[in-house]
Protein backbone atom coordinates (compact mmCIF):
# COMPACT_ATOMS: atom_id res chain seq x y z
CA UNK A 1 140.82 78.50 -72.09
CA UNK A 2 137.27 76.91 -72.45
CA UNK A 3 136.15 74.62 -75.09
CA UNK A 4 134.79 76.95 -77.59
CA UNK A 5 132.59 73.88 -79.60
CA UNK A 6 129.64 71.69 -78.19
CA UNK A 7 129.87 67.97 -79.42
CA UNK A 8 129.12 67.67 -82.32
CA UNK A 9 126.77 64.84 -82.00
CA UNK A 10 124.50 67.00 -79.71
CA UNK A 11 124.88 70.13 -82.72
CA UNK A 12 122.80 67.85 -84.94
CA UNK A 13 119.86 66.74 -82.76
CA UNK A 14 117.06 68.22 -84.44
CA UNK A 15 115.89 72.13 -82.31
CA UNK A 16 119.27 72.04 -80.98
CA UNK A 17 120.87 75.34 -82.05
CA UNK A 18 124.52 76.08 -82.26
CA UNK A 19 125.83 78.18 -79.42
CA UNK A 20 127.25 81.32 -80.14
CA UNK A 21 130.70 82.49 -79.98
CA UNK A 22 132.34 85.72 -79.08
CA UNK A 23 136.01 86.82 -80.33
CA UNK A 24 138.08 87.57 -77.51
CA UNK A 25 141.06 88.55 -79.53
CA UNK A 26 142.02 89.48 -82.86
CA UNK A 27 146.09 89.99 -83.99
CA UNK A 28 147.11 90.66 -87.26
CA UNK A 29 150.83 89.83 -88.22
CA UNK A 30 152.72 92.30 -89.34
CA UNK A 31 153.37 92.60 -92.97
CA UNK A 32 157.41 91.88 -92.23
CA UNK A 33 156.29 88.67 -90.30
CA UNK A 34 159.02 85.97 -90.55
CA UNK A 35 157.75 82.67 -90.26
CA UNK A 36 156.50 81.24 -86.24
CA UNK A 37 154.67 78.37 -84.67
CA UNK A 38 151.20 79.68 -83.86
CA UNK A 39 151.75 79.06 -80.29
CA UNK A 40 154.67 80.13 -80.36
CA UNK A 41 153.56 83.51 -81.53
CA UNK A 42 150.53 83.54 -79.27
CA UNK A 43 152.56 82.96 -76.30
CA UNK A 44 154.78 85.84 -76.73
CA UNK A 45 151.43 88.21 -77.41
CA UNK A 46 149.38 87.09 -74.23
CA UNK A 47 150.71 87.60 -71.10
CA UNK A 48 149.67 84.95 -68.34
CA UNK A 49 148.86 82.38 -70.87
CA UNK A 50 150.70 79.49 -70.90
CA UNK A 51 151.84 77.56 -74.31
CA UNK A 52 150.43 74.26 -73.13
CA UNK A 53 147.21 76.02 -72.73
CA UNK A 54 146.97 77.95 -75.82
CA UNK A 55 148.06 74.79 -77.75
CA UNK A 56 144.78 73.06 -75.98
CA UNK A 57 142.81 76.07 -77.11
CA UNK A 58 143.87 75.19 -80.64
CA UNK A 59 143.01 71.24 -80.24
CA UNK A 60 139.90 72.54 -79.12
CA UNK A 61 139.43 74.97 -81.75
CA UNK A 62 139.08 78.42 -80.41
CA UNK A 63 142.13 79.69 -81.97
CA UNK A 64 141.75 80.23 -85.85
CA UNK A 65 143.56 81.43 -88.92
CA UNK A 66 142.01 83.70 -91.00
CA UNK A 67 138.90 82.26 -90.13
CA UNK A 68 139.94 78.24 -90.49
CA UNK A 69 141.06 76.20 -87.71
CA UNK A 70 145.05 75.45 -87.93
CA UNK A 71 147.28 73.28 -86.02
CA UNK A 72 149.65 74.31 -83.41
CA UNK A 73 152.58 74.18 -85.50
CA UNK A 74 151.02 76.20 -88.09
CA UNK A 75 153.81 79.00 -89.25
CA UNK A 76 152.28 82.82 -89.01
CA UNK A 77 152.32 84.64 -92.72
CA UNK A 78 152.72 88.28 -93.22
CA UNK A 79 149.02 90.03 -92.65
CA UNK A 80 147.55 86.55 -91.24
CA UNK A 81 144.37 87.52 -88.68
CA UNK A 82 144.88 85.51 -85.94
CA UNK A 83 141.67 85.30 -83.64
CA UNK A 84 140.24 83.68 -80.12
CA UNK A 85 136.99 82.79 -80.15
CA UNK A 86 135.08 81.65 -76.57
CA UNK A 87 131.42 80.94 -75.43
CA UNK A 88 131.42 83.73 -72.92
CA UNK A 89 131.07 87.36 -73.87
CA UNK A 90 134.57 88.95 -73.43
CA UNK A 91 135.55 91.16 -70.67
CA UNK A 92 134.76 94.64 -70.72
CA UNK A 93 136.89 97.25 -69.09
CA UNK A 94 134.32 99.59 -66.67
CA UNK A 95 134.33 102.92 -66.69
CA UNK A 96 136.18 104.96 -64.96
CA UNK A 97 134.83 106.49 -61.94
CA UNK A 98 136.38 109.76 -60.73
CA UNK A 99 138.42 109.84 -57.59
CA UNK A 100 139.69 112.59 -55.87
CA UNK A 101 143.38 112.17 -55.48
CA UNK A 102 145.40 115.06 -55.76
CA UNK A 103 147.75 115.72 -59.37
CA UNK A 104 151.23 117.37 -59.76
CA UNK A 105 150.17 118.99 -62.95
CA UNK A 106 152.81 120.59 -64.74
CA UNK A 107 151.11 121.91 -67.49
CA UNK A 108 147.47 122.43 -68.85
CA UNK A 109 145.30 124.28 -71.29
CA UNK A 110 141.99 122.70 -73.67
CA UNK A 111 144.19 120.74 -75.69
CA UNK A 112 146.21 118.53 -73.21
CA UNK A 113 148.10 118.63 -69.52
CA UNK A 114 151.13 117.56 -68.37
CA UNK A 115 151.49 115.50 -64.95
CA UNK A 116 154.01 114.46 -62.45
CA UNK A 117 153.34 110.82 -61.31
CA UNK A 118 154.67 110.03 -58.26
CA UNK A 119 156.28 106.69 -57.70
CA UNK A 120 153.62 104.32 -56.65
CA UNK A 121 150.60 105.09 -58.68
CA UNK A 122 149.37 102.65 -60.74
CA UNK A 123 148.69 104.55 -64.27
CA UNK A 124 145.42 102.89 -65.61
CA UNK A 125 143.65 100.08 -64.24
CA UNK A 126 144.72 96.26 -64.64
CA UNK A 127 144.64 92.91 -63.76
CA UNK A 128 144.40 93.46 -59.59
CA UNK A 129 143.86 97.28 -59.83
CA UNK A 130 140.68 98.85 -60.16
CA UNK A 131 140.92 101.74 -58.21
CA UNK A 132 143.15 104.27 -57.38
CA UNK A 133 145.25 104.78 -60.47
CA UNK A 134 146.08 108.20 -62.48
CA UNK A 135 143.23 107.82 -65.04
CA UNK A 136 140.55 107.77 -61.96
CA UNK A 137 142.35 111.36 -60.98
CA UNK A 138 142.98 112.24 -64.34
CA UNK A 139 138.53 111.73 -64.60
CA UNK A 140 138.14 113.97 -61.33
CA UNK A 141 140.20 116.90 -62.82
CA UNK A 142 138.50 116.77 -65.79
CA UNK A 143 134.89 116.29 -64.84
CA UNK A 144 133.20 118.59 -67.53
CA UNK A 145 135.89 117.36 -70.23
CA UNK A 146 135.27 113.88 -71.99
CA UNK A 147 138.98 112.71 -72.12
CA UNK A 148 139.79 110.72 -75.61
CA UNK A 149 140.83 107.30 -75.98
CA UNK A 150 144.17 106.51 -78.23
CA UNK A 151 142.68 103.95 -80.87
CA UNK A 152 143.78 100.37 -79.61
CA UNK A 153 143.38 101.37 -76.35
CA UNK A 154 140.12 100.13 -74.27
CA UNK A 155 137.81 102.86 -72.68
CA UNK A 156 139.44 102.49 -69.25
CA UNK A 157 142.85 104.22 -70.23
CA UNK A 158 141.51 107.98 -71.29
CA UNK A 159 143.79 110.94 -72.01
CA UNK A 160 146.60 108.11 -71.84
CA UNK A 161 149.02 108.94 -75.08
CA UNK A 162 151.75 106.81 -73.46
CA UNK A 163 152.37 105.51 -69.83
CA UNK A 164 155.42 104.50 -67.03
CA UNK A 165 155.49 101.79 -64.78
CA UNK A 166 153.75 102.17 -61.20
CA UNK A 167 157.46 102.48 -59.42
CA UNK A 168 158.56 104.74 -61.81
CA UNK A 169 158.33 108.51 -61.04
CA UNK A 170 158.31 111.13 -63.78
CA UNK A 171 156.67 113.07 -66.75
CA UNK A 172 154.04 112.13 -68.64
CA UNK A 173 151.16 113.76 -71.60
CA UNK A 174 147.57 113.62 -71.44
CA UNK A 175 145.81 114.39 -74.23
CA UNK A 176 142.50 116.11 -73.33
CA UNK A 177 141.05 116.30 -77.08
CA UNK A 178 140.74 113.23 -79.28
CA UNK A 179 142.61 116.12 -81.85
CA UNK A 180 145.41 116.13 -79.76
CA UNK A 181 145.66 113.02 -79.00
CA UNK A 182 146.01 111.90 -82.87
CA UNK A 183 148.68 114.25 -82.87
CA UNK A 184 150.87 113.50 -80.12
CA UNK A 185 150.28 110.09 -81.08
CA UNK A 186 151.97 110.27 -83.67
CA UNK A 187 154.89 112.32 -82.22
CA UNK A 188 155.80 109.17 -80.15
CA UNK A 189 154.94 106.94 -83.41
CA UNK A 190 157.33 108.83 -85.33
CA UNK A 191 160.29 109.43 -82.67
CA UNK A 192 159.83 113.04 -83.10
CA UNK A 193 158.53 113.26 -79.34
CA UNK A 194 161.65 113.48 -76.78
CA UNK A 195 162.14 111.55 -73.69
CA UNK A 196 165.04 111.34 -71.45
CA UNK A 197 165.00 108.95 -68.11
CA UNK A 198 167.67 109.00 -65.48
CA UNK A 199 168.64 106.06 -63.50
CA UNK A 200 171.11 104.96 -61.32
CA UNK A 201 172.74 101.48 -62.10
CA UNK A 202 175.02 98.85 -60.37
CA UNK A 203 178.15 99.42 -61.31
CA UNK A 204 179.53 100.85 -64.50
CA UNK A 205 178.85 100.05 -68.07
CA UNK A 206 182.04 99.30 -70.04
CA UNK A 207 181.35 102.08 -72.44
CA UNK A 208 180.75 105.95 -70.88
CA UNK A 209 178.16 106.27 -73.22
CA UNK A 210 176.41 103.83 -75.96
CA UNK A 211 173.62 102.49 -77.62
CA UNK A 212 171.63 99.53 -76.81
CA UNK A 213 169.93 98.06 -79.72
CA UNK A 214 168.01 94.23 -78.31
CA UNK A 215 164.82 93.12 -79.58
CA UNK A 216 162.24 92.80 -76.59
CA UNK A 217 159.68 90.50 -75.80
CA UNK A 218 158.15 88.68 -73.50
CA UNK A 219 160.43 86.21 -71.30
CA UNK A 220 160.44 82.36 -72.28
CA UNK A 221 159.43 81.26 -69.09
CA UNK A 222 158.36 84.09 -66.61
CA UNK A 223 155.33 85.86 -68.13
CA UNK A 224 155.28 89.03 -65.77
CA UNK A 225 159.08 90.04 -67.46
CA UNK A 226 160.26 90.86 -70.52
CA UNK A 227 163.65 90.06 -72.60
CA UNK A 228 166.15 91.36 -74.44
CA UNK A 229 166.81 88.33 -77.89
CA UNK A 230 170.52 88.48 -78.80
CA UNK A 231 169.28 86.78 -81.88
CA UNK A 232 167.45 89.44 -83.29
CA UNK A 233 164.45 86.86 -84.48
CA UNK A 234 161.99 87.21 -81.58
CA UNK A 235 160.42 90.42 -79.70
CA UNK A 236 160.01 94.00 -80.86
CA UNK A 237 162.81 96.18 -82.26
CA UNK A 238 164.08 98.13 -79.05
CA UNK A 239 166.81 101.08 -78.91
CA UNK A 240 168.04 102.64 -76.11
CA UNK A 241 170.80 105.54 -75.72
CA UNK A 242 172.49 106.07 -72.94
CA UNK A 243 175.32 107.95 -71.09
CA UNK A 244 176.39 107.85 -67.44
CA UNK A 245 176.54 111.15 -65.87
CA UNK A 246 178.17 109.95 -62.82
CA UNK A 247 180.09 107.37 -61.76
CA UNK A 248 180.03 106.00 -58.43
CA UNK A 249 182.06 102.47 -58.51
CA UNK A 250 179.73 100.37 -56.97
CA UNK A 251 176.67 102.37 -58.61
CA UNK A 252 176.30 105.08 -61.64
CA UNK A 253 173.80 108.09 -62.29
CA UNK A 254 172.97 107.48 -66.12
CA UNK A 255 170.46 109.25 -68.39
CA UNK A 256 168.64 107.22 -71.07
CA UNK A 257 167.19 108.60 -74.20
CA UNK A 258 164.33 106.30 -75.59
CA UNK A 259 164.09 105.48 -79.37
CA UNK A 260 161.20 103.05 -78.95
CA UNK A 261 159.39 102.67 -76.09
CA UNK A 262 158.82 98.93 -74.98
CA UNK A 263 157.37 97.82 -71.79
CA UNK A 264 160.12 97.86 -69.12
CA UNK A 265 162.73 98.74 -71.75
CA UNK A 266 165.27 100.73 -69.91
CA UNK A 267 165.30 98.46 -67.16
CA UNK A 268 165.52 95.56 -69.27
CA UNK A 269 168.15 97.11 -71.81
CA UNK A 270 170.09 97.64 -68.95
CA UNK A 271 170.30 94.66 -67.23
CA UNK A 272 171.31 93.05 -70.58
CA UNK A 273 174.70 95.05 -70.24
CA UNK A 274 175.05 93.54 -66.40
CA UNK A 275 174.06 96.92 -64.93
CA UNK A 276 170.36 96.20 -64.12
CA UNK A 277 168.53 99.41 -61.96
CA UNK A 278 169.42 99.79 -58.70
CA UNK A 279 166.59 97.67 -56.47
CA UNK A 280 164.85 97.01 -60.01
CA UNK A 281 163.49 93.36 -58.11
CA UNK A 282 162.18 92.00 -61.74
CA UNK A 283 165.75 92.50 -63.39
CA UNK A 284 168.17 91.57 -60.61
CA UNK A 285 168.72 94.63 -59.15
CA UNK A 286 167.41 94.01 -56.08
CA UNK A 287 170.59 92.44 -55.23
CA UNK A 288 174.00 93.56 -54.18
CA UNK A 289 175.83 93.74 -57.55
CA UNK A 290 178.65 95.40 -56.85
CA UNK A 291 180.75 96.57 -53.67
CA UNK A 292 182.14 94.32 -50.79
CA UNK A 293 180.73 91.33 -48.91
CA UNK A 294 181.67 93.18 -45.10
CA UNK A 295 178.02 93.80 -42.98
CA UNK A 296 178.77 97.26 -42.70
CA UNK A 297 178.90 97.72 -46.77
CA UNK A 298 175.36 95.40 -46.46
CA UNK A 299 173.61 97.25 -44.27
CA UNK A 300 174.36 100.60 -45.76
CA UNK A 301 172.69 99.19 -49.13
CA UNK A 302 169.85 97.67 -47.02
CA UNK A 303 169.62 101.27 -45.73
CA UNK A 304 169.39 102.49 -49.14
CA UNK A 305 166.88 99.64 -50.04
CA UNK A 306 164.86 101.21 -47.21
CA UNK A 307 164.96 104.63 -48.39
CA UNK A 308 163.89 103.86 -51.91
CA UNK A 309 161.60 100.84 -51.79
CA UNK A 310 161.41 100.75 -55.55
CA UNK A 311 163.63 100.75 -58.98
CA UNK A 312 165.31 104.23 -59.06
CA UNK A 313 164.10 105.20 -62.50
CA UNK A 314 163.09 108.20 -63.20
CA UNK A 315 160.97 110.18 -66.34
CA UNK A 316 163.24 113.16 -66.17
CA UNK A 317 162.14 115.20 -69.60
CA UNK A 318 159.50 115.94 -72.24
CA UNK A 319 159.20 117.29 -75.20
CA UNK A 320 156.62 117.05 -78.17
CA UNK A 321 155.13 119.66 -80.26
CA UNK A 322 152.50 121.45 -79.11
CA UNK A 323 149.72 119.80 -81.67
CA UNK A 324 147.43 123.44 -82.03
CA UNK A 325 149.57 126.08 -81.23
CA UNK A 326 152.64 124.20 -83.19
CA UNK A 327 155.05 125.09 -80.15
CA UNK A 328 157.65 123.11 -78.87
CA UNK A 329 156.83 122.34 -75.47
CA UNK A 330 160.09 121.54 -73.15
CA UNK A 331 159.53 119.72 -69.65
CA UNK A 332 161.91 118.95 -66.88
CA UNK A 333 160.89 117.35 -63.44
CA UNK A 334 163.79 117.42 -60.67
CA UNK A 335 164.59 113.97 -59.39
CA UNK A 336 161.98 112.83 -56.26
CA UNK A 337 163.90 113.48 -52.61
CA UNK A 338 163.71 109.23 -52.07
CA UNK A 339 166.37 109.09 -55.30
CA UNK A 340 168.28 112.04 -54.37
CA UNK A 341 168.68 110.78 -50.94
CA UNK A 342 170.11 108.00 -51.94
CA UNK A 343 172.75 109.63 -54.65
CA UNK A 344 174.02 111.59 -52.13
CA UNK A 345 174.56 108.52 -49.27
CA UNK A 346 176.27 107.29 -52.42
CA UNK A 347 178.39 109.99 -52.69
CA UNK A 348 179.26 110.23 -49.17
CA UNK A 349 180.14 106.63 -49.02
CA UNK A 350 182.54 106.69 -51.94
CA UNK A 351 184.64 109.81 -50.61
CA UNK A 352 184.95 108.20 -47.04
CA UNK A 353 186.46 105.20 -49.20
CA UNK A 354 188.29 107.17 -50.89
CA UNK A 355 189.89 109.15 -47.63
């Protein structure tokens, strides 16, 4: 971060005027906020920002406290407003420019649609993406439609109630009035939206079917991954239900039922139990977890690898009330051929083994 003050010799020189300053960020602690270092708290809200640097942007005072500068080791209060101040206008997200890339749409009327993403699209634009993602066809389909933003949410992600990561395949709303989307909203706010992913795992969990209940957050030292806190005093409160559906030996089908939906929870949640997502590369499942070390056994996963170049995660169902009509509104996407491919090679391999 850049220093956010000139000298303050220079500030006094007589015509010299004091350069201005534009907030970057803004967080407000929650009103249940136990009591955390500043950096430490800063660290686990800003993603590619390391603590050495925000505790330089502190020293330097561009990080303040409800408007007064604080040290480093200042302890967050319930309801404090934490901002960043710098001496460059922020960054604003463009607008989105429609693109003309086909959509698996499931669903649609004037009030909202529901799509199929395919694994490999990028949902809404990001640090590296700019081009190419679901919003930019989501902005072709509906040309003559001005799609609403959720509140929090910059102008680049429209229609976008909720999202899944780029390598995950599945179901997802759009909301196509700014009605609607205040209403579905709240759906997912409230857990009375439904969600069920399938995945298949290394191994099997100990349990045919429980709950997962770790606090996620981002990860201590790797900024790009999350973590599941045993402790229970740092990250977001995350649930996770889950029951496996079949079991394979060296891999299981499982379908997860979200409670809360974190970034990358599923795939974190299960790599907590030692059952990360089969070629999940962020959470160890990239990796031969289970089976035997023979080359044959190797290159049959490789082979697998091959076939599904990505975490096999899938958003299987949807459901949500229908926010005019008052309908419930029932989804269910078949698993993409790359994942059932590779169930059934699984399947084949464990009944030769078991001949």
């Amino acid at each position: 971060m850049k220093d956010s003050r000139e000298n303050t010799e220079d500030l006094s020189k007589e015509g010299e005027e004091e350069q201005a300053l534009f907030e970057h960020f803004r967080f407000v602690a929650d009103p249940g906020q136990g009591p955390i270092r500043l950096d430490k708290y800063l660290f686990d809200k800003m993603e590619k920002v390391s603590r050495n640097r925000i505790q330089n942007a502190v020293k330097d005072g561009s990080i303040n406290v409800n408007g007064k500068v604080v040290k480093s080791n200042y302890k967050i209060r319930p309801n404090d407003i934490i901002t960043i101040t710098l001496p460059e206008p922020p960054y604003e997200p463009r607008p989105i420019l429609p693109e003309n890339i086909p959509l698996d749409i499931r669903f649609e009327d004037e009030h909202l649609m529901v799509v199929h993403k395919p694994a490999g699209m990028v949902v809404h634009p990001g640090v590296g993406v700019r081009t190419g993602t679901l919003v930019h066809a989501l902005a072709y389909h509906a040309q003559n439609t001005e799609l609403p933003v959720k509140e929090g949410n910059s102008m680049d992600r429209p229609g976008l109630v909720h999202r899944i990561d780029k390598n995950t395949s599945g179901l997802l709303v759009v909301a196509k009035t700014m009605e609607a989307m205040t209403h579905l909203s709240q759906q997912f706010f409230d857990h009375t939206s439904e969600r069920t992913y399938q995945a298949l795992i290394w191994g099997e969990p100990k349990e045919e079917a429980g709950t997962i209940e770790l606090n996620i957050g981002r990860h201590p030292s790797n900024r790009t991954k999350q973590f599941a806190f045993r402790d229970g005093e740092e990250g977001k409160h995350a649930v996770t239900h889950y029951k496996v559906l079949e079991a394979m030996y060296y891999v299981s089908l499982v379908e997860c039922v979200l409670e809360t939906g974190r970034t990358h929870q599923i795939r974190v949640h299960m790599a907590s139990l030692g059952n990360p997502i089969f070629n999940d590369d962020k959470y160890g499942g990239e990796k031969i977890m289970k089976g035997t070390v023979y080359t044959k056994y190797k290159r049959f996963v490789e082979n697998c690898f091959d076939i599904m170049p990505r975490q096999a995660l899938h958003a299987k169902t949807l459901g949500f009330t229908h926010p005019a009509t008052g309908e419930r509104m029932e989804f269910d996407s078949d698993l993409p051929a790359d994942f059932e491919s590779v169930l059934e090679r699984w399947r084949n391999y464990l009944s030769t083994r078991k001949m």
